[in-house]
N, C-alpha and C. Protein backbone atom coordinates (compact mmCIF):
# COMPACT_ATOMS: atom_id res chain seq x y z
N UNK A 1 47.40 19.62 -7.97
CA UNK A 1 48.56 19.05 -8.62
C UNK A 1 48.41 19.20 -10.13
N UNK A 2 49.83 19.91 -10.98
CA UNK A 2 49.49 20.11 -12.09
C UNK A 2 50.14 18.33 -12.86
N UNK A 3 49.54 18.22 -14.31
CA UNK A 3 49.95 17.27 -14.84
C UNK A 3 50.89 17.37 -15.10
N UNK A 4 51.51 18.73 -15.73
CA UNK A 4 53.42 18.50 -15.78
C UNK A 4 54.17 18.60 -14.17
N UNK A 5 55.31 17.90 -14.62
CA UNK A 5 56.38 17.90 -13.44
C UNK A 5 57.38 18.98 -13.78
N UNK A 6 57.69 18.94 -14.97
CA UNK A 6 58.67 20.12 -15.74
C UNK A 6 59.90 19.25 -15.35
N UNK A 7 60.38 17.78 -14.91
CA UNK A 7 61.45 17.15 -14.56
C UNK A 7 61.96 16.51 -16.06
N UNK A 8 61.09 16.31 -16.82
CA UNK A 8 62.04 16.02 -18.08
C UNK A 8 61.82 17.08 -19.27
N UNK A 9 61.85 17.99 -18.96
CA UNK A 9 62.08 19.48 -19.50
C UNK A 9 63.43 19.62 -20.11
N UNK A 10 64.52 18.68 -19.59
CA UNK A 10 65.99 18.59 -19.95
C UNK A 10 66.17 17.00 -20.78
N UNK A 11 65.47 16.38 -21.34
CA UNK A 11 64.96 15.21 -22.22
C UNK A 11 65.95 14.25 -21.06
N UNK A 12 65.39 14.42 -20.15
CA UNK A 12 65.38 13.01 -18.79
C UNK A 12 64.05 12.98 -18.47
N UNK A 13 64.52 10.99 -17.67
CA UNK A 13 63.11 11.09 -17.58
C UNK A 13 63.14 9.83 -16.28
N UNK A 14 62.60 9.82 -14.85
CA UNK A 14 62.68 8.46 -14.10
C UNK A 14 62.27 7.32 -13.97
N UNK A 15 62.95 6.06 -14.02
CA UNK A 15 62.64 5.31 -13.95
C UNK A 15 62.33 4.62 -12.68
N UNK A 16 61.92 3.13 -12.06
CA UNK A 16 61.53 2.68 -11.16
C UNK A 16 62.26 2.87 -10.08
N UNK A 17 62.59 3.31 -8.60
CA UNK A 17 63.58 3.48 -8.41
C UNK A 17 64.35 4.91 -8.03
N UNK A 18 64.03 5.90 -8.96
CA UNK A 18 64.58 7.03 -9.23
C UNK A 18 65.60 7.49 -9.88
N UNK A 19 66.26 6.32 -10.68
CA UNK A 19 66.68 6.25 -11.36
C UNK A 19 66.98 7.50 -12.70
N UNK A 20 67.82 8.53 -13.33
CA UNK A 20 67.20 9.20 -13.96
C UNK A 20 68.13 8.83 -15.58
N UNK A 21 67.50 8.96 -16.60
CA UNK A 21 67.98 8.41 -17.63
C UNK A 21 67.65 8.72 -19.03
N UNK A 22 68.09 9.23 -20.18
CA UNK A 22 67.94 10.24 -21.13
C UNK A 22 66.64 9.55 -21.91
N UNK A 23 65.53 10.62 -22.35
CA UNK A 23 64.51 9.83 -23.19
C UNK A 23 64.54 9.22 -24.41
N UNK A 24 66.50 9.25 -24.57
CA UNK A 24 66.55 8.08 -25.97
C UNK A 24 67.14 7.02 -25.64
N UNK A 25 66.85 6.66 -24.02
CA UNK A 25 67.53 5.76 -23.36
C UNK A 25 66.92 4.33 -23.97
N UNK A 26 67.45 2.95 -24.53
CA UNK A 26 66.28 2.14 -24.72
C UNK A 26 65.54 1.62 -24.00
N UNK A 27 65.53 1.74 -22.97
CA UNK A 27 64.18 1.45 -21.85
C UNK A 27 63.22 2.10 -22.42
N UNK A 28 63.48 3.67 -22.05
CA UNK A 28 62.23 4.69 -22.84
C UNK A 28 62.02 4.07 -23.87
N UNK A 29 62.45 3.57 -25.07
CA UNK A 29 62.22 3.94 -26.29
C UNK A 29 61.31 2.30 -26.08
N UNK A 30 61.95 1.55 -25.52
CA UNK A 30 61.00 0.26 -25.45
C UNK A 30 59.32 0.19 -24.58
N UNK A 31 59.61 1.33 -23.36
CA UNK A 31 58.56 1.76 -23.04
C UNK A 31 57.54 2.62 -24.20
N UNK A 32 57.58 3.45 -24.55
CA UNK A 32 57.13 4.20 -25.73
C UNK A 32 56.47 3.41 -26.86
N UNK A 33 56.70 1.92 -27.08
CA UNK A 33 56.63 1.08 -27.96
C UNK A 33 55.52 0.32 -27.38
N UNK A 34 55.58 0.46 -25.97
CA UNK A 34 54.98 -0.43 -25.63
C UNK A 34 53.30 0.21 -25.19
N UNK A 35 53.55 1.30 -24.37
CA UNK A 35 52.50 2.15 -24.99
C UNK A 35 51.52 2.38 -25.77
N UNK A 36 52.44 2.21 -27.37
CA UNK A 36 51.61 2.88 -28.39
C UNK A 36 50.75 1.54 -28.47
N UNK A 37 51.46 0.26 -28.37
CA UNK A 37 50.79 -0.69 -28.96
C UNK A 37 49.75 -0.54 -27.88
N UNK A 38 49.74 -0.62 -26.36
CA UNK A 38 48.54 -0.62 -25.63
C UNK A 38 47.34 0.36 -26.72
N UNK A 39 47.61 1.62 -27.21
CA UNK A 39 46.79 2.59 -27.04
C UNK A 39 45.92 2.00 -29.06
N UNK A 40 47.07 1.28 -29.78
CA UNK A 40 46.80 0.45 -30.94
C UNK A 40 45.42 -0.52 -30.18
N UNK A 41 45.73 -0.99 -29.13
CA UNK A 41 44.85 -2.26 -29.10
C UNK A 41 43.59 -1.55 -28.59
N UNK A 42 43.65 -0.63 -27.69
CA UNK A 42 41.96 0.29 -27.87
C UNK A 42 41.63 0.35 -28.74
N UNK A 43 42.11 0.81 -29.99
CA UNK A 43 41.40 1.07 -30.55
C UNK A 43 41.12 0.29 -31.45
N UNK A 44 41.86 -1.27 -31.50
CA UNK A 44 41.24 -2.36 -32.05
C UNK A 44 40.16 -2.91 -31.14
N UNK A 45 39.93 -2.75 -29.77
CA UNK A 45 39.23 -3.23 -28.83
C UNK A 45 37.97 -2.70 -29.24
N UNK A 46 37.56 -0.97 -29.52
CA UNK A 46 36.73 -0.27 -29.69
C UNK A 46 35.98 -0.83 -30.70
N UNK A 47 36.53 -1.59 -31.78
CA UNK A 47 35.90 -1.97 -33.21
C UNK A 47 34.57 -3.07 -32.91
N UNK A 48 33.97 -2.96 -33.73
CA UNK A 48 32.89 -4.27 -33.42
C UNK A 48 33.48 -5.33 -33.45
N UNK A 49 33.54 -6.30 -32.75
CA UNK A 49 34.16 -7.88 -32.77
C UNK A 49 33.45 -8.77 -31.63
N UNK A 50 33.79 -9.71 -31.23
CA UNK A 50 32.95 -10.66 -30.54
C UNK A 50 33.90 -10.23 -29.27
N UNK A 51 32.75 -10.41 -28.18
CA UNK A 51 33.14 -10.27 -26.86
C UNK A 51 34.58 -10.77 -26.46
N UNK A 52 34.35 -12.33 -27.18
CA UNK A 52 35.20 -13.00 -26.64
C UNK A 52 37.02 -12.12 -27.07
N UNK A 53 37.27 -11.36 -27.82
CA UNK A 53 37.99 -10.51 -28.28
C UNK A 53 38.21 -9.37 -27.77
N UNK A 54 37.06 -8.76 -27.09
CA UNK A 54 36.80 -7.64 -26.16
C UNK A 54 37.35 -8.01 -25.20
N UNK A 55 37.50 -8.76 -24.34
CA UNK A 55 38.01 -9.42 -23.31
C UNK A 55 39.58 -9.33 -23.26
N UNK A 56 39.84 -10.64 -24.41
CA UNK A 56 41.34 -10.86 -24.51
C UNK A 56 41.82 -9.54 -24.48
N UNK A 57 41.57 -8.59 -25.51
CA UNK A 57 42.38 -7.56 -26.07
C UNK A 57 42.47 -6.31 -24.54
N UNK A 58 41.70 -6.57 -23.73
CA UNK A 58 41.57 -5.42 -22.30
C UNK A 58 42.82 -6.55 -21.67
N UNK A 59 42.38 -7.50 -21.37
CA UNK A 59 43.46 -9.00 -20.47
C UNK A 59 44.49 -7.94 -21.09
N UNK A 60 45.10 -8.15 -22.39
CA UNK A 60 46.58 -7.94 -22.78
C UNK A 60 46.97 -6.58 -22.56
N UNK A 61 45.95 -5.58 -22.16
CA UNK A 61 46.49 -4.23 -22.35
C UNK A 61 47.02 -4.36 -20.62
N UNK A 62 46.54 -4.97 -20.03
CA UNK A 62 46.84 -4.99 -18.66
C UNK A 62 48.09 -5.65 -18.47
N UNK A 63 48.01 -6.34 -19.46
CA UNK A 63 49.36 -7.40 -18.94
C UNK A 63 50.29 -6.21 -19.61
N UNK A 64 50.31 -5.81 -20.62
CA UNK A 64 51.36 -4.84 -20.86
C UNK A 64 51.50 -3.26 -20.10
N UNK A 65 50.86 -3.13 -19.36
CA UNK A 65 51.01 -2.60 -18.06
C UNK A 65 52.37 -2.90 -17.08
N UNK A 66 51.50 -4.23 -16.90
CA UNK A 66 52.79 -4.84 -15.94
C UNK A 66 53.90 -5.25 -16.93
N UNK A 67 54.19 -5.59 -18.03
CA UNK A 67 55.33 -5.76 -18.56
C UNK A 67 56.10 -3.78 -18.68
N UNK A 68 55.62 -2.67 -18.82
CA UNK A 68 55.56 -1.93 -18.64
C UNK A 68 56.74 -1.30 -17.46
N UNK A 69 56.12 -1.95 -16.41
CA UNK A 69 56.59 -2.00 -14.99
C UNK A 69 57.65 -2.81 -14.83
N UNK A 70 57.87 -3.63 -15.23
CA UNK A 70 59.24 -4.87 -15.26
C UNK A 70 60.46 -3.52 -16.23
N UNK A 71 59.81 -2.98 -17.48
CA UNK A 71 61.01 -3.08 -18.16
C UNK A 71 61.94 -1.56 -17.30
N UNK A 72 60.66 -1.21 -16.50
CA UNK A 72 60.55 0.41 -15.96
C UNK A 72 61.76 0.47 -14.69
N UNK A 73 61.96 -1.09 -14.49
CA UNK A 73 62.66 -1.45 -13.48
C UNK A 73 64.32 -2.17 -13.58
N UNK A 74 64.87 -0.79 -13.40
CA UNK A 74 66.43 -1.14 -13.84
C UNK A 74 67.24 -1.92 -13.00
N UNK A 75 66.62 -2.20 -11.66
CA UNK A 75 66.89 -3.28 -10.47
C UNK A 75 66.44 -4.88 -10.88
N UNK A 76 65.58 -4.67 -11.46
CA UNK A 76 64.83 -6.27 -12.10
C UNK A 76 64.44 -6.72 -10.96
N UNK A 77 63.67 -5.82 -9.64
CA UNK A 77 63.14 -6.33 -8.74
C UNK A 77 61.83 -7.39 -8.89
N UNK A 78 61.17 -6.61 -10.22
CA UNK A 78 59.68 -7.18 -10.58
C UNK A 78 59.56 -8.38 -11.75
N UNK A 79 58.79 -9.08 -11.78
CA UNK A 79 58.65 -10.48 -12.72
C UNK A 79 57.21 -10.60 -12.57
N UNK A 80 56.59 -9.99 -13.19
CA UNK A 80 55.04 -10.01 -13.01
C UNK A 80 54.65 -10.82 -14.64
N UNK A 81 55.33 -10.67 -15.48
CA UNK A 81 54.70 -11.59 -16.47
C UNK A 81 55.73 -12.84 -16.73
N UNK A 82 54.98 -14.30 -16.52
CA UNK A 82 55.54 -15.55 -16.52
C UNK A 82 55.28 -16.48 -17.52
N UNK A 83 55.35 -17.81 -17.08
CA UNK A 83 54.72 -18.95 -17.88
C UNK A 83 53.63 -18.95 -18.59
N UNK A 84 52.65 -18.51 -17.33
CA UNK A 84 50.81 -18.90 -17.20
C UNK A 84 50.81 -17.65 -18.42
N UNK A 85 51.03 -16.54 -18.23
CA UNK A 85 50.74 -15.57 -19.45
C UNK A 85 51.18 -15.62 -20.66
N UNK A 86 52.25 -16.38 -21.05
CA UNK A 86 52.93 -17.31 -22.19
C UNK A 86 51.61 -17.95 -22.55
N UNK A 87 51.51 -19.40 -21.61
CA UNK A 87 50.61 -19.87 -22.04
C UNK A 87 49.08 -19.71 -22.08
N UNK A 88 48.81 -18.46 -21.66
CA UNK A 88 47.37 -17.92 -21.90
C UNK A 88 47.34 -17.66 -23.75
N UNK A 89 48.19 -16.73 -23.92
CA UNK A 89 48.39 -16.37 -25.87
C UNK A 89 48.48 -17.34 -26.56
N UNK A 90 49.10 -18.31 -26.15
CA UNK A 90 49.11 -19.87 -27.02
C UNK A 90 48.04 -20.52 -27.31
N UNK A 91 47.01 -20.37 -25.77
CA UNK A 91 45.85 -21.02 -26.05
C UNK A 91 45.24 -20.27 -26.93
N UNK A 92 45.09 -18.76 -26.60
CA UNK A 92 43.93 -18.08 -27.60
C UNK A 92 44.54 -18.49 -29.21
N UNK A 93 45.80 -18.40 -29.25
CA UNK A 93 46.25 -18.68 -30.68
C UNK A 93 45.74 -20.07 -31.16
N UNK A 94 46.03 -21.37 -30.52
CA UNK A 94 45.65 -22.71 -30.96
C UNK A 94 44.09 -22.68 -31.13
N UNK A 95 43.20 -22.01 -30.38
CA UNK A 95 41.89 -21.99 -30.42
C UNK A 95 41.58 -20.92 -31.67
N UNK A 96 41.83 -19.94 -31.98
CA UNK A 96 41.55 -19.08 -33.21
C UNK A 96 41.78 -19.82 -34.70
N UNK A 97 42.61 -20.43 -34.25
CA UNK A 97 43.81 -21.58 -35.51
C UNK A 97 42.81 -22.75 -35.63
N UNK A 98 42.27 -23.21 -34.67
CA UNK A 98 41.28 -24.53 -34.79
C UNK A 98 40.10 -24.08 -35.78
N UNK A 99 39.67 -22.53 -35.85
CA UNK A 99 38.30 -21.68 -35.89
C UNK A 99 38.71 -21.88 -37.20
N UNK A 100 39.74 -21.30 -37.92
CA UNK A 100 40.14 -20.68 -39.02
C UNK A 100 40.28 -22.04 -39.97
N UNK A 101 40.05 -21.72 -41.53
CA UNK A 101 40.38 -22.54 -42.82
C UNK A 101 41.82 -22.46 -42.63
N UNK A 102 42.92 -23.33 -42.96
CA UNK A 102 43.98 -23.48 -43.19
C UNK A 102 44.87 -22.66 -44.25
N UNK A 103 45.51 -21.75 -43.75
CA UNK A 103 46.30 -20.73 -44.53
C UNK A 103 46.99 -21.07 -45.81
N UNK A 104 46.48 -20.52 -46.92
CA UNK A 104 47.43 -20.95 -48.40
C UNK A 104 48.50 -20.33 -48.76
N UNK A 105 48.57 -19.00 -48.45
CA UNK A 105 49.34 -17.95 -48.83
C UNK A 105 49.35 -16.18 -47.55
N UNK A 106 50.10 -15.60 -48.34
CA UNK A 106 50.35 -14.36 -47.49
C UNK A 106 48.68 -13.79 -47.77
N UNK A 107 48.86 -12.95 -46.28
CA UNK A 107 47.44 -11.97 -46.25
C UNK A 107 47.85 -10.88 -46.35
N UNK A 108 46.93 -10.58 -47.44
CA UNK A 108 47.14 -8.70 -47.42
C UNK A 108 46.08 -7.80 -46.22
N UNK A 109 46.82 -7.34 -45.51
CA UNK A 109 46.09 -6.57 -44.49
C UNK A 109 44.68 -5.78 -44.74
N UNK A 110 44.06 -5.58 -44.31
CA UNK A 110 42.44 -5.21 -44.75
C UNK A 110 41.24 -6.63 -44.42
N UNK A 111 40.47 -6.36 -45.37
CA UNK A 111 39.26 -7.23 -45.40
C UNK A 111 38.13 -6.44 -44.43
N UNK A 112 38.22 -6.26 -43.32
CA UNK A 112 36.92 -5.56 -42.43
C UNK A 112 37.99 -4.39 -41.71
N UNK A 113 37.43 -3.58 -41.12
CA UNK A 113 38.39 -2.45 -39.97
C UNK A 113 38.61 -2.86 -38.76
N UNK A 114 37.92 -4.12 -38.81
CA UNK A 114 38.76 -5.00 -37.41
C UNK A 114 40.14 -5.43 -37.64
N UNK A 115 39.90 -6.24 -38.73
CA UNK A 115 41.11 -6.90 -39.23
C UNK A 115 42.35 -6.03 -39.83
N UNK A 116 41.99 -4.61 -40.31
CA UNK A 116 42.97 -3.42 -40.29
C UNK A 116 43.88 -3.69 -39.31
N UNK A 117 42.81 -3.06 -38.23
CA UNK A 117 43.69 -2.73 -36.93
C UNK A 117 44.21 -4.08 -36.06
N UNK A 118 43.80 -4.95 -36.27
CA UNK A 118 44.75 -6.15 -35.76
C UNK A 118 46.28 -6.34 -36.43
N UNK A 119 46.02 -6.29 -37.61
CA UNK A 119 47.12 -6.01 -38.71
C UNK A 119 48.16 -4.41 -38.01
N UNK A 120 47.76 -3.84 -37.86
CA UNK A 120 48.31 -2.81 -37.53
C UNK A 120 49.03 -2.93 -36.19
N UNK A 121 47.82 -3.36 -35.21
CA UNK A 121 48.61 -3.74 -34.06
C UNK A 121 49.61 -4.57 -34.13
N UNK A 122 49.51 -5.68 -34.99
CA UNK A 122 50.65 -6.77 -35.07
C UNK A 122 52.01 -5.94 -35.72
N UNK A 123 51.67 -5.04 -36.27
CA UNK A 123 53.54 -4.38 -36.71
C UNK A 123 53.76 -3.79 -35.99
N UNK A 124 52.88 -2.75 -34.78
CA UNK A 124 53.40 -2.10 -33.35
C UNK A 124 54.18 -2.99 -32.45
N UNK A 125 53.12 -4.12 -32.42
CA UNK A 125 54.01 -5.37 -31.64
C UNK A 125 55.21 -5.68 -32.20
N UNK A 126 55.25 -5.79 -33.14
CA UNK A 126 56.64 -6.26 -33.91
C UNK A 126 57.89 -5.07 -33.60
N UNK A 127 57.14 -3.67 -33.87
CA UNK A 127 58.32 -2.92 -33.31
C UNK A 127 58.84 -3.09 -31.92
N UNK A 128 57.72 -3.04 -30.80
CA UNK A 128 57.98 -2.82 -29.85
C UNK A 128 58.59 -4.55 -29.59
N UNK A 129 58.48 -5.27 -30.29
CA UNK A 129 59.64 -6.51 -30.09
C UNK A 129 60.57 -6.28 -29.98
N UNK A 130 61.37 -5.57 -31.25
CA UNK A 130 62.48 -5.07 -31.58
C UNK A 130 63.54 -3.67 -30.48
N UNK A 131 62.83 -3.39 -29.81
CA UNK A 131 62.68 -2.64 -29.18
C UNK A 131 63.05 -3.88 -27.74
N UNK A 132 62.14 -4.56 -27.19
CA UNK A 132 62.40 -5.38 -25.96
C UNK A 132 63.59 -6.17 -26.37
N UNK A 133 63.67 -7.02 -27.77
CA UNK A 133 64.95 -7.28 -28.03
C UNK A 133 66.33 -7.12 -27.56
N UNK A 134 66.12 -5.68 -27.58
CA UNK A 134 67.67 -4.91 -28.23
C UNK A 134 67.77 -4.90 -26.15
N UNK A 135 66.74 -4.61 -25.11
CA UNK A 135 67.18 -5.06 -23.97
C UNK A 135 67.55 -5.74 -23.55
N UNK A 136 66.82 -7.06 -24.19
CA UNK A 136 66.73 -8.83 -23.30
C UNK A 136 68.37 -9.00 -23.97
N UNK A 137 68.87 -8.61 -25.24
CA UNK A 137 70.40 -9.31 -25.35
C UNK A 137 71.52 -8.43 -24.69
N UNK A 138 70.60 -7.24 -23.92
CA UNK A 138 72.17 -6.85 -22.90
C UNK A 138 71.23 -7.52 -22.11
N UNK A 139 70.75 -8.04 -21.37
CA UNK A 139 69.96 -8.71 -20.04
C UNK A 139 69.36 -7.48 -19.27
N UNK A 140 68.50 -6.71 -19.79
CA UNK A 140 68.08 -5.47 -18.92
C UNK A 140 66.83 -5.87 -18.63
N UNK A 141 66.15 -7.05 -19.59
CA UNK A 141 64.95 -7.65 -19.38
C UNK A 141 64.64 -9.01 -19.19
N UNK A 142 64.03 -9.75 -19.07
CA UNK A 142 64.02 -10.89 -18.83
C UNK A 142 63.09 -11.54 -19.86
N UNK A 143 63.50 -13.42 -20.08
CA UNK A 143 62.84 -14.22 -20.99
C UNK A 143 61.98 -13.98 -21.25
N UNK A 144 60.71 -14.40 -20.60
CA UNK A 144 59.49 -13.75 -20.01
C UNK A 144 59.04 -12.99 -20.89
N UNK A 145 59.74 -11.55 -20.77
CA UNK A 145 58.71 -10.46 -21.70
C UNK A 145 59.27 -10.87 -23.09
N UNK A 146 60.25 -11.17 -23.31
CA UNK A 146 60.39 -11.67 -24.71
C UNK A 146 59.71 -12.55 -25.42
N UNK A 147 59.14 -13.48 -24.49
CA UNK A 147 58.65 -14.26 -25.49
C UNK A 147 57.44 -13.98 -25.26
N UNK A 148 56.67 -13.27 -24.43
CA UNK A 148 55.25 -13.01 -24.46
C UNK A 148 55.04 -12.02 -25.62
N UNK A 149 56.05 -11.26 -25.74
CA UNK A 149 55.75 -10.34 -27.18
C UNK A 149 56.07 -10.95 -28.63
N UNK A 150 56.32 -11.48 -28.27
CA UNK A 150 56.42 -12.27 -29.35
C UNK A 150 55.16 -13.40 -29.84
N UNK A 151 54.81 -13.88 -28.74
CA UNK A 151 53.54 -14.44 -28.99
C UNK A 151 52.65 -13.76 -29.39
N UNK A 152 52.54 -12.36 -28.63
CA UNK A 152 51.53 -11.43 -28.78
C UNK A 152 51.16 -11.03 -30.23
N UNK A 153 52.57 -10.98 -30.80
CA UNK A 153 52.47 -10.54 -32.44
C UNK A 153 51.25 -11.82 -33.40
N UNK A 154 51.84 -13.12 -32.64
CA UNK A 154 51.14 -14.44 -33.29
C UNK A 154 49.49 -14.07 -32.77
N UNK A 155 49.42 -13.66 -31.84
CA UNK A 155 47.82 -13.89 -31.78
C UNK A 155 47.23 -12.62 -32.72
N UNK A 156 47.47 -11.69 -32.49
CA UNK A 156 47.29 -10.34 -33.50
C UNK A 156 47.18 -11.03 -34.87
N UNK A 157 48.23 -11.77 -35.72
CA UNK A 157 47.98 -12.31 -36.72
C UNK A 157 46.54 -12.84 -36.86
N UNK A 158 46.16 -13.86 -35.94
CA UNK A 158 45.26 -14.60 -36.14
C UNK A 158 43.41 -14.09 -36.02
N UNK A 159 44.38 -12.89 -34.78
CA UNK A 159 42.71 -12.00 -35.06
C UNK A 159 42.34 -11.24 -35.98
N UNK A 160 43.38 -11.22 -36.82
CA UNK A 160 43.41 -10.16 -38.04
C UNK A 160 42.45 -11.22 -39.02
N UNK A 161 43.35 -12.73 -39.10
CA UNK A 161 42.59 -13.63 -40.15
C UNK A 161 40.72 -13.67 -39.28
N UNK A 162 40.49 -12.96 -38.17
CA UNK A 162 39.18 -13.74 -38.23
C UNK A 162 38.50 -12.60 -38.36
């Protein structure tokens, strides 16, 4: 089996379903977003940081997998990311926030090449918000992934400050 299909050779491309639908469709373009940020957080994952970070940052690439799969699904058969994954990011956020000195002012991105690429990841997230956005207000997506990306951006912040 070769790796090309040669099926979006004509800039289509299928979705869940079989669905077939142009690759400036915003699904694609929200998929694509969502992606990059997975492939952003390797390579924040790769950086030296504490386990406990190694962990989270694999947890979230998975969960954006399955958010992945929800948005992939133009039936809205699937709901794989909920509450509990809401409130998994909250905790890591309130617990990083407990760790941290109390914020005075704006951070300029840098300080170590961990904190780069957390910084970095947090504006991928932010796109690919913008991006799930522009679905969830025609209803192509559900609460759910909206607000988990959105959280997602908040914890990125906070791993950036540590």
């Amino acid at each position: 089996m070769h790796i090309y299909t040669k099926t979006g050779d004509r800039g289509e491309t299928g979705l869940i379903g079989g669905v077939r639908v142009k690759k400036t469709d915003d699904r694609i373009v929200a998929l694509g977003e969502i992606d990059e940020l997975s492939a952003v957080l390797g390579v924040l994952r790769a950086q030296k940081c504490h386990k406990w970070a190694k962990l989270t940052i694999l947890r979230i690439q998975k969960e954006l997998f399955a958010i992945g799969a929800d948005v992939a699904d133009p039936a809205k058969k699937t709901h794989r990311i909920n509450e509990t994954h809401i409130k998994a990011l909250e905790s890591a956020i309130d617990d990083l926030e407990k760790s941290l000195p109390t914020q005075k002012g704006f951070v300029v991105p840098g300080g170590s090449q961990f904190s780069a690429f957390a910084h970095l990841a947090r504006t991928v997230c932010r796109r690919a918000e913008r991006a799930i956005s522009k679905l969830y207000l025609k209803k192509q997506t559900d609460e759910y992934i909206q607000i988990y990306i959105n959280r997602l951006s908040d914890l990125l912040f906070m791993l950036a400050r540590t």
